[in-house]
Each structure stands twice: as C-alpha cells, then as structure tokens.
Protein backbone atom coordinates (compact mmCIF):
# COMPACT_ATOMS: atom_id res chain seq x y z
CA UNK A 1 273.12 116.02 -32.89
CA UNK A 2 269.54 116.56 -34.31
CA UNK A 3 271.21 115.24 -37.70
CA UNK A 4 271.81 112.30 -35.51
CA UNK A 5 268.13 111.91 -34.20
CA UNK A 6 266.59 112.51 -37.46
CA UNK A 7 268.54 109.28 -39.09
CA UNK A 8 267.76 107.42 -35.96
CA UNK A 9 263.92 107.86 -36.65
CA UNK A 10 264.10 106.88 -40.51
CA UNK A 11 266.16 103.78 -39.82
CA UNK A 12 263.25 103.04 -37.08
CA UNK A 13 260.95 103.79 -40.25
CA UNK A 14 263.01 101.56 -42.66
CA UNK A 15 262.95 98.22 -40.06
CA UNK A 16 259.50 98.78 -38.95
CA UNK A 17 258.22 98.64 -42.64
CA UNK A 18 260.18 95.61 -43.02
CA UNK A 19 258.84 93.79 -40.13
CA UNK A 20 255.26 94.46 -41.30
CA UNK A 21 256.02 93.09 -44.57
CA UNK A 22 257.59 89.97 -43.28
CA UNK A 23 254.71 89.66 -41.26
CA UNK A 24 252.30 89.93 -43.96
CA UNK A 25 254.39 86.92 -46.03
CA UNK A 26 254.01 84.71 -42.98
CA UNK A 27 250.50 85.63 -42.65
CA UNK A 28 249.49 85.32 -46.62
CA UNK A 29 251.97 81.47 -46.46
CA UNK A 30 249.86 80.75 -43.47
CA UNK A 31 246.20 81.48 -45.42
CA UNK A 32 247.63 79.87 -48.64
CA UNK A 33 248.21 76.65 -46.42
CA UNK A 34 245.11 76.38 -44.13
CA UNK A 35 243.13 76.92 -47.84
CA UNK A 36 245.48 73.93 -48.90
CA UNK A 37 244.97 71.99 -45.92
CA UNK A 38 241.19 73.19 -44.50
CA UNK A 39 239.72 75.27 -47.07
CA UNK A 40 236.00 74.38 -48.62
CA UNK A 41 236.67 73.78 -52.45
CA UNK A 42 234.00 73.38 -55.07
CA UNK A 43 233.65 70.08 -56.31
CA UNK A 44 230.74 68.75 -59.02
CA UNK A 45 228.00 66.17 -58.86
CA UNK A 46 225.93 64.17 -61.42
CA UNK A 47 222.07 63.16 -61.46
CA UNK A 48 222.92 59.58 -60.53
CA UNK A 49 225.34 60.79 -56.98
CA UNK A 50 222.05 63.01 -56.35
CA UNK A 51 219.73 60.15 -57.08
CA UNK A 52 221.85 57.79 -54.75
CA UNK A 53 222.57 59.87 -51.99
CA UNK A 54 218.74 60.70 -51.36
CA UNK A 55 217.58 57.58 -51.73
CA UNK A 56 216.91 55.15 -48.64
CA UNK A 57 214.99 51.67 -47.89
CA UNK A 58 213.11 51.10 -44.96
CA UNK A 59 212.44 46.92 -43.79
CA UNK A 60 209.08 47.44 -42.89
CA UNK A 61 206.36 49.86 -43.44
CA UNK A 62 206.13 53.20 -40.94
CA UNK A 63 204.65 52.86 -37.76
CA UNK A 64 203.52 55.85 -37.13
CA UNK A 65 202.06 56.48 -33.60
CA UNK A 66 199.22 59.44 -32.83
CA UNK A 67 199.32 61.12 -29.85
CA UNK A 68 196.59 63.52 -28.22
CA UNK A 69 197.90 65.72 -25.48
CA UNK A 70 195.56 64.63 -23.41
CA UNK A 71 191.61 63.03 -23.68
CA UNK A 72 189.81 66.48 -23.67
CA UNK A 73 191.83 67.65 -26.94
CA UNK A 74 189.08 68.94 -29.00
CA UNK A 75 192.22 70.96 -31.10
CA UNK A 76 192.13 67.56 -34.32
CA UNK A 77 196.26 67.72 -32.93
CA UNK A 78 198.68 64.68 -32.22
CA UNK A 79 202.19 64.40 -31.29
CA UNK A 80 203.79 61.44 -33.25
CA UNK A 81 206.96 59.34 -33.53
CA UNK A 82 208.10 57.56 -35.55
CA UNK A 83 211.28 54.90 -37.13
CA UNK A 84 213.58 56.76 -39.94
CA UNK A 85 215.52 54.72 -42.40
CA UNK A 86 218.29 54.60 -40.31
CA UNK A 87 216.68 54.05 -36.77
CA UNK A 88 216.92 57.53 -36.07
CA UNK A 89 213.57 58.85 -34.36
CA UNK A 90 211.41 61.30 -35.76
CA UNK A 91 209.01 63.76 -33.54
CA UNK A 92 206.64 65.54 -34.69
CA UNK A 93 202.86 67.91 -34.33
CA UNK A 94 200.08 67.16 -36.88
CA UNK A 95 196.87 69.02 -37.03
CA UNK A 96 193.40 68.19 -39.02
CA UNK A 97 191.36 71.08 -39.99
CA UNK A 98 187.88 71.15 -38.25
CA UNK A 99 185.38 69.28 -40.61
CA UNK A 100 181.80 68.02 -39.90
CA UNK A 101 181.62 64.40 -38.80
CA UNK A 102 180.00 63.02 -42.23
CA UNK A 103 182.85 64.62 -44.38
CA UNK A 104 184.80 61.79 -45.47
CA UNK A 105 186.57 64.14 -48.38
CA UNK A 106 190.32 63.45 -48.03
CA UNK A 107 191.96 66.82 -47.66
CA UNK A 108 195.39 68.30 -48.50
CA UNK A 109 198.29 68.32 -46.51
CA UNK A 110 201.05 71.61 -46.09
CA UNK A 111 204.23 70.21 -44.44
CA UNK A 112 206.23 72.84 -42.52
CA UNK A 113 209.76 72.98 -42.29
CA UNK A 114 211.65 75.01 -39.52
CA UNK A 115 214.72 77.52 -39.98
CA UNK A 116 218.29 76.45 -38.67
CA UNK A 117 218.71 76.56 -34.61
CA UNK A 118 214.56 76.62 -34.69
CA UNK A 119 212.54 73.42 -34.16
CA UNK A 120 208.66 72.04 -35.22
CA UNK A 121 206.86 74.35 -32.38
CA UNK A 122 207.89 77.58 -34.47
CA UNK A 123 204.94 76.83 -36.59
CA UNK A 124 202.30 76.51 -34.01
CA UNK A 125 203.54 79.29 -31.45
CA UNK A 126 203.37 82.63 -31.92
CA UNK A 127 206.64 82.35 -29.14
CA UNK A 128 208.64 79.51 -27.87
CA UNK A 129 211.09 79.01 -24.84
CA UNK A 130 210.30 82.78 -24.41
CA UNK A 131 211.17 83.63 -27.73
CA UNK A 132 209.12 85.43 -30.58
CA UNK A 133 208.37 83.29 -33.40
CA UNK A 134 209.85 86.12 -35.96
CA UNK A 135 208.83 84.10 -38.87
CA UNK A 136 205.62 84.24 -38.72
CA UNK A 137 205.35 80.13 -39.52
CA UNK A 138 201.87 80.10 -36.88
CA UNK A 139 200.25 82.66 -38.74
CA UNK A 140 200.58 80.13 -42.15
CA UNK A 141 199.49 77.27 -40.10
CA UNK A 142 196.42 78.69 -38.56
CA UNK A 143 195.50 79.94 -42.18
CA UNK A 144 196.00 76.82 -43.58
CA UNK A 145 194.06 75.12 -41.06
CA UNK A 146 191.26 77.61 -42.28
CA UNK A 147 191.40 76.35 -45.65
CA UNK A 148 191.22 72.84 -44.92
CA UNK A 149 194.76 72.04 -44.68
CA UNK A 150 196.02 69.18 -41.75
CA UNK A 151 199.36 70.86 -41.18
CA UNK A 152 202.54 68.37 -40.32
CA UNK A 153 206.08 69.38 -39.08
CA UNK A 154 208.71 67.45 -38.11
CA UNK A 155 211.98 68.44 -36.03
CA UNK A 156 215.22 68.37 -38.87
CA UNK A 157 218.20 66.36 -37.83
CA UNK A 158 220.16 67.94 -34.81
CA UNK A 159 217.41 70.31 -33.98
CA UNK A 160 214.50 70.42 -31.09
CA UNK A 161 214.30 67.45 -29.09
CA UNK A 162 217.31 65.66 -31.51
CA UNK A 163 219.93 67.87 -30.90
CA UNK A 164 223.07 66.15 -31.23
CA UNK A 165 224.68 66.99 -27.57
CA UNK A 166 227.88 66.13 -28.93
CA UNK A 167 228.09 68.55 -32.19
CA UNK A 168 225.91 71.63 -31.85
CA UNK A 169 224.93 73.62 -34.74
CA UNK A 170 227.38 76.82 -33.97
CA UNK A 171 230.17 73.79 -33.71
CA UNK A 172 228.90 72.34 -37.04
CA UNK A 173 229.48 75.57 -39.06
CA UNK A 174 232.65 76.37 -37.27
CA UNK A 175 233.99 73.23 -38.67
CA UNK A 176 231.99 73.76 -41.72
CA UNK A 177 233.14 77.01 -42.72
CA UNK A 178 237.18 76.65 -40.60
CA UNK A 179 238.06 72.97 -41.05
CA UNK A 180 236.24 71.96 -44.27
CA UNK A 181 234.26 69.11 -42.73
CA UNK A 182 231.49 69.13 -44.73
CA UNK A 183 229.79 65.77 -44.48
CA UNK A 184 227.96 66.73 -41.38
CA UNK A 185 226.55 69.61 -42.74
CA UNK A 186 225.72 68.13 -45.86
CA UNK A 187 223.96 64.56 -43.36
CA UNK A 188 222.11 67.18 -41.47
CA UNK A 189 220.58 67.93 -44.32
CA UNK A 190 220.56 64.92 -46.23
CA UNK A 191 218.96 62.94 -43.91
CA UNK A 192 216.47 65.78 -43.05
CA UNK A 193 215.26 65.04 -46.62
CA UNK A 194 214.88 61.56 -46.19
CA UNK A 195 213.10 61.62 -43.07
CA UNK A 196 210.75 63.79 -44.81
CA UNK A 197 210.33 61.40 -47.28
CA UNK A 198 209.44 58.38 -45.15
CA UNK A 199 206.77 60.85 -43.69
CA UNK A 200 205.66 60.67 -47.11
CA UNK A 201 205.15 56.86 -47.25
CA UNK A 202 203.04 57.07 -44.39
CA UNK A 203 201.22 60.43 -45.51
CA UNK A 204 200.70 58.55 -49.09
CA UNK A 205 198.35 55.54 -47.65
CA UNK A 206 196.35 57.02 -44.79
CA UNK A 207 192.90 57.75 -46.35
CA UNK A 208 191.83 60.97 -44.65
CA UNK A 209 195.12 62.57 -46.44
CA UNK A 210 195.05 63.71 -50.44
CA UNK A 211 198.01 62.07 -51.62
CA UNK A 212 197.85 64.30 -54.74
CA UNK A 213 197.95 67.72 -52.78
CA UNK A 214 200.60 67.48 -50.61
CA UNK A 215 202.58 70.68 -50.79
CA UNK A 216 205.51 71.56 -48.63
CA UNK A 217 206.93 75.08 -47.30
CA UNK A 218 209.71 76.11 -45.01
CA UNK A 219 211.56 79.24 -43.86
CA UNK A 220 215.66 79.96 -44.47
CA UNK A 221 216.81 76.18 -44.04
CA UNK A 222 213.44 74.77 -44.02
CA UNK A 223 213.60 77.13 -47.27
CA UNK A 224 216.33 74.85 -48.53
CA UNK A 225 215.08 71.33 -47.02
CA UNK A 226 211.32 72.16 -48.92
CA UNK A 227 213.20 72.51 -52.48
CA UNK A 228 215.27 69.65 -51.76
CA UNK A 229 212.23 67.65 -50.82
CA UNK A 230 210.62 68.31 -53.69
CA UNK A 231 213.41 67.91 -56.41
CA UNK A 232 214.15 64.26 -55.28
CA UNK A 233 210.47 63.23 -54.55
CA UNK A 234 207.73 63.81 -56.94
CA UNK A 235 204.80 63.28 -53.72
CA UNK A 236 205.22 66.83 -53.09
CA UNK A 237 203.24 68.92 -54.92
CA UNK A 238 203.67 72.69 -54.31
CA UNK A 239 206.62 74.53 -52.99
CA UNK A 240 206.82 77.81 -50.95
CA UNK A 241 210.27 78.89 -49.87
CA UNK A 242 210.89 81.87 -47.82
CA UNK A 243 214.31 83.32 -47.86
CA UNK A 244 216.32 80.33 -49.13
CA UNK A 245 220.57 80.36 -47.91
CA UNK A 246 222.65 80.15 -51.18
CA UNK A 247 223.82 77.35 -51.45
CA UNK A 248 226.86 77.24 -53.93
CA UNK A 249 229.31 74.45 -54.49
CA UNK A 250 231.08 73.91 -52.09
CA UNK A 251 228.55 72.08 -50.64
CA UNK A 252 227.03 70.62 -54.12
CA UNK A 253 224.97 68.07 -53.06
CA UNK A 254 222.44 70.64 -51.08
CA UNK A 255 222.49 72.77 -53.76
CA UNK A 256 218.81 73.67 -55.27
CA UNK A 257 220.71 74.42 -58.28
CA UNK A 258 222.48 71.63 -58.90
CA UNK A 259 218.80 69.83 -58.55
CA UNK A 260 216.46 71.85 -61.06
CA UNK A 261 215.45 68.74 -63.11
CA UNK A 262 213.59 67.42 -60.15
CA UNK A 263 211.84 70.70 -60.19
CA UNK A 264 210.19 70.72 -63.36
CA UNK A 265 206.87 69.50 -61.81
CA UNK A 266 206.91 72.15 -58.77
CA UNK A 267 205.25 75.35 -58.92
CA UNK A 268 207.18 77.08 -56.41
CA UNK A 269 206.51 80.36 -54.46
CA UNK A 270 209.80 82.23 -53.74
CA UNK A 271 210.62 84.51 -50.93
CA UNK A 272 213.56 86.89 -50.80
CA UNK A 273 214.87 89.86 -49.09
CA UNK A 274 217.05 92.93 -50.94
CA UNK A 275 219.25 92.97 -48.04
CA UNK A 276 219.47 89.43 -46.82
CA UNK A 277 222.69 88.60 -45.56
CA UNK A 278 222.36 85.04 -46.44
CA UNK A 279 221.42 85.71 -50.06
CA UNK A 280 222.27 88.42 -52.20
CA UNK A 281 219.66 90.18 -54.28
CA UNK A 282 221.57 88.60 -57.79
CA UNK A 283 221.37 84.80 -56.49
CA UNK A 284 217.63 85.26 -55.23
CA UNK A 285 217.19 86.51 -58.59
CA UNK A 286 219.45 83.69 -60.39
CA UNK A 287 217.96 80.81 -58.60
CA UNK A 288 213.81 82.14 -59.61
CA UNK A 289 214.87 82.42 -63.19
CA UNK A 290 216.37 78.84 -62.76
CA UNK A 291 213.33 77.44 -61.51
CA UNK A 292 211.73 75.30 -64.60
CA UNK A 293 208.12 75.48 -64.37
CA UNK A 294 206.13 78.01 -65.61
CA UNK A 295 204.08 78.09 -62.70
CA UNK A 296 206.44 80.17 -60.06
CA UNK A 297 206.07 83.50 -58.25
CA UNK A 298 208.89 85.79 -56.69
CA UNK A 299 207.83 88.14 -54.07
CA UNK A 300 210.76 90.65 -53.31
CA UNK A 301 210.73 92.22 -49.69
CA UNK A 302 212.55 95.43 -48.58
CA UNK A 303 215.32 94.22 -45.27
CA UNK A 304 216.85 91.57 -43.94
CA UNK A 305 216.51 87.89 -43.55
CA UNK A 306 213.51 88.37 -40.99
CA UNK A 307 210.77 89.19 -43.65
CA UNK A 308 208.10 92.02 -42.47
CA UNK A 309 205.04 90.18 -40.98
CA UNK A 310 202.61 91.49 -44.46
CA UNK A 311 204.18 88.73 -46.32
CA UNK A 312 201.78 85.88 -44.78
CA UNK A 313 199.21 87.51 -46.38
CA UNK A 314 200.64 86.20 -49.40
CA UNK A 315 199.76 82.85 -48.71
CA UNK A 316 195.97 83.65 -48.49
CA UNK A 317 195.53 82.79 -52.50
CA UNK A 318 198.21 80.46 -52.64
CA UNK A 319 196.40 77.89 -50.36
C-alpha cells in the first residue's frame, strides 16, 4: 500500500514538471512573438535624416508677446507666447538680470530645459503644485540672474500647460516601451527641439540679448533636449547637461550619440550619477569621452538620478 502511495507522488512529480515546461514553451513562443510583432528594434540613421527631421520653416517671423504679471512687477519677468512651426503654442517665463538704466550692454542668455513629467516653473520655484523642486533648477536661475544672465524656459511638448489630455506621458512610455510606437516619443522630442529653435530666431534679433552667448542647460530630459539643441543648431553656445537618459538605438534619432558632429563647437558640462537608474556609470562615461571638443567637464556624483543639492555650486565658475 505505501509502495502504492509512493508511485502515486512521483507520477504527480513527473506530470507536474511537464506542465511547467509546456508552460514555459508557450510563454517563451508568446515573448518571441510580441518581440516579432511589438518589440523596439534598433534601426540606423544618416546626417542628412538628422538634418531633415530637425529642420522646420516658419511663414512669417515670431511674434513673440511679453507679459508682466501685473504693472507693479519690479522682478525684469514676462510670461510669453508664442506661434511654433507647426501652429502649436509655446508658453513660457523670461527674466532680465537687474542692470542700471544707462547699461545698454547686450547680455547673455541661459535657456533652461525641464525634466520629463516637470514643466518651465521648476526653474523658478524652489516647489511647485506642492512639490519640492528636487533639482535644484531655481538655485541655477537665481545664480545666473546674479551674473547677468536673462534666464528663458519654455514648457516641452506634452508637458505643463500643453499636456496632451489624450496621451499622457506614463501612456506614452507604456506604448513606447510595450507596443513599439515610437514616433510619439521620438515628436515629443523632436518638436521640443524645434520649438526651441524658433525661440532662437526671436532670441537672435532682439538687441538687449547677446546672440553670441546663448548657452543652454537642462536636467534628465531637458538633459537630452539641451544636447539635441545644440547638435542641430549652432546659436547655442554652451551646454550643461545634468544626468542625461541613455538614449540607445532604438530610438536613433534622439540619440546624442548618433549626433556628435553637431557637437564639435559645444563645450559641454556633463552631469552623472554612479547609481543612476537611467544611466549606467559605463554609458555616462562612453557618451563624455564621445563628446568632440576639447573644452568639456564630467562631474561624477555618488546616488541616484536626484543629484545632491552641492552640485549647483558647480555652476558658480561655469557662468
């Protein structure tokens, strides 16, 4: 009877073990066809796709409209609008620095860029919506302000008052990362870019602004959006990117890498954690030794993707 039991319990054994293994075939067919089907797959890209793709016209010049908050704004700051390329609209916060009334010097200009799911205010707020500005972004504005600097940021495409109510960003890199639909992504972006650059055309011919120091910075995707900006525009001067996303293949025409060439006039100030979970020691690493002018600085930080406060500090000789 126990005899009985015993081959009871290794036929149980036998079937379950076979079961599992059937269902880890269906399960590895089902992966090897949603890869097939949905899967992100590397692809190349030339100068001239680059070139094209970042490129826009615009059928009149930018009107640009200044805003004071109100009469008594003593603060040199304006909300503006403006016309993109494509009839999208454009808000945005500029700020002079404080100069005495018979200095008619035309003075540099830092554009900000924001981080993914963040929008312009982040770099005039030490907290927004009830939430800490953990990147620090008002600390560089009010020392750039200090040092003469007007300061300009701009909301990116599907962020602040443009969100896109019908494609959120979590929804974006679900069907980024799930379904392989890049081109939104990659638009966001894009476009981004180019709305940056027609900011530039109307930057480039207003007098009080020194069209030859006009230097651009941004945190995680404003990271990204600043060393785009610069590789396909040669109005920006200076780049300083904090904690850049690596950006591989997969999504090749956002890729920093795939862009160097447009580089080679940028000295560019790099950012980077050890432990960022957005980019790995080895890429930071790979993607400063790629940079092409001599001119660059890496400044490595201990933690995550939230850099410690101390690094603003670094942007106290850099202005």
């Amino acid at each position: 009877m126990n005899k009985t039991r015993v081959n009871k319990i290794v036929v149980s054994k036998a079937t379950v073990k076979k079961t599992l293994l059937t269902i880890g075939a269906v399960i590895t067919l089902v992966a090897a066809g949603w890869y097939v089907l949905f899967g992100l797959k590397p692809y190349s890209v030339s100068a001239s796709e680059i070139t094209q793709r970042y490129a826009y016209t615009l059928s009149q010049p930018v009107d640009l409209t200044l805003q004071r908050d109100n009469a008594d704004d003593q603060s040199n700051g304006y909300h503006f609008n403006y016309t993109s390329f494509d009839g999208a609209k454009v808000n945005g916060y500029l700020r002079l620095p404080k100069r005495s009334e018979d200095n008619t010097t035309a003075v540099p200009v830092l554009i900000g860029a924001h981080a993914m799911g963040r929008s312009y205010q982040r770099w005039w707020l030490p907290s927004y919506k009830a939430r800490d500005t953990r990147e620090n972004t008002d600390q560089i504005t009010a020392m750039a302000l200090a040092k003469g600097y007007a300061v300009v940021t701009i909301d990116a495409r599907n962020h602040g008052e443009r969100k896109n109510p019908d494609l959120g960003i979590a929804e974006l890199l679900h069907n980024l990362h799930w379904w392989g639909e890049r081109e939104p992504y990659e638009a966001m972006l894009i476009d981004t870019v180019r709305d940056h650059r027609v900011l530039l055309d109307w930057l480039t011919t207003q007098p009080q602004f020194d069209a030859t120091r006009i230097d651009v910075t941004g945190y995680s995707m404003g990271a990204h959006v600043s060393l785009l900006l610069a590789a396909v525009d040669n109005r920006v001067n200076r780049v300083a990117a904090m904690v850049p996303p690596h950006i591989n293949n997969y999504t090749a025409i956002v890729a920093p890498l795939n862009m160097l060439t447009g580089l080679h006039d940028n000295p560019v100030l790099l950012f980077s954690a050890n432990d960022d979970e957005y980019a790995s020691k080895k890429q930071n690493k790979a993607l400063f030794d790629a940079l092409p002018h001599s001119d660059k600085q890496h400044h490595v930080f201990d933690g995550g993707h939230v850099l410690p406060a101390s690094y603003v500090q670094h942007f106290e000789t850099w202005l």
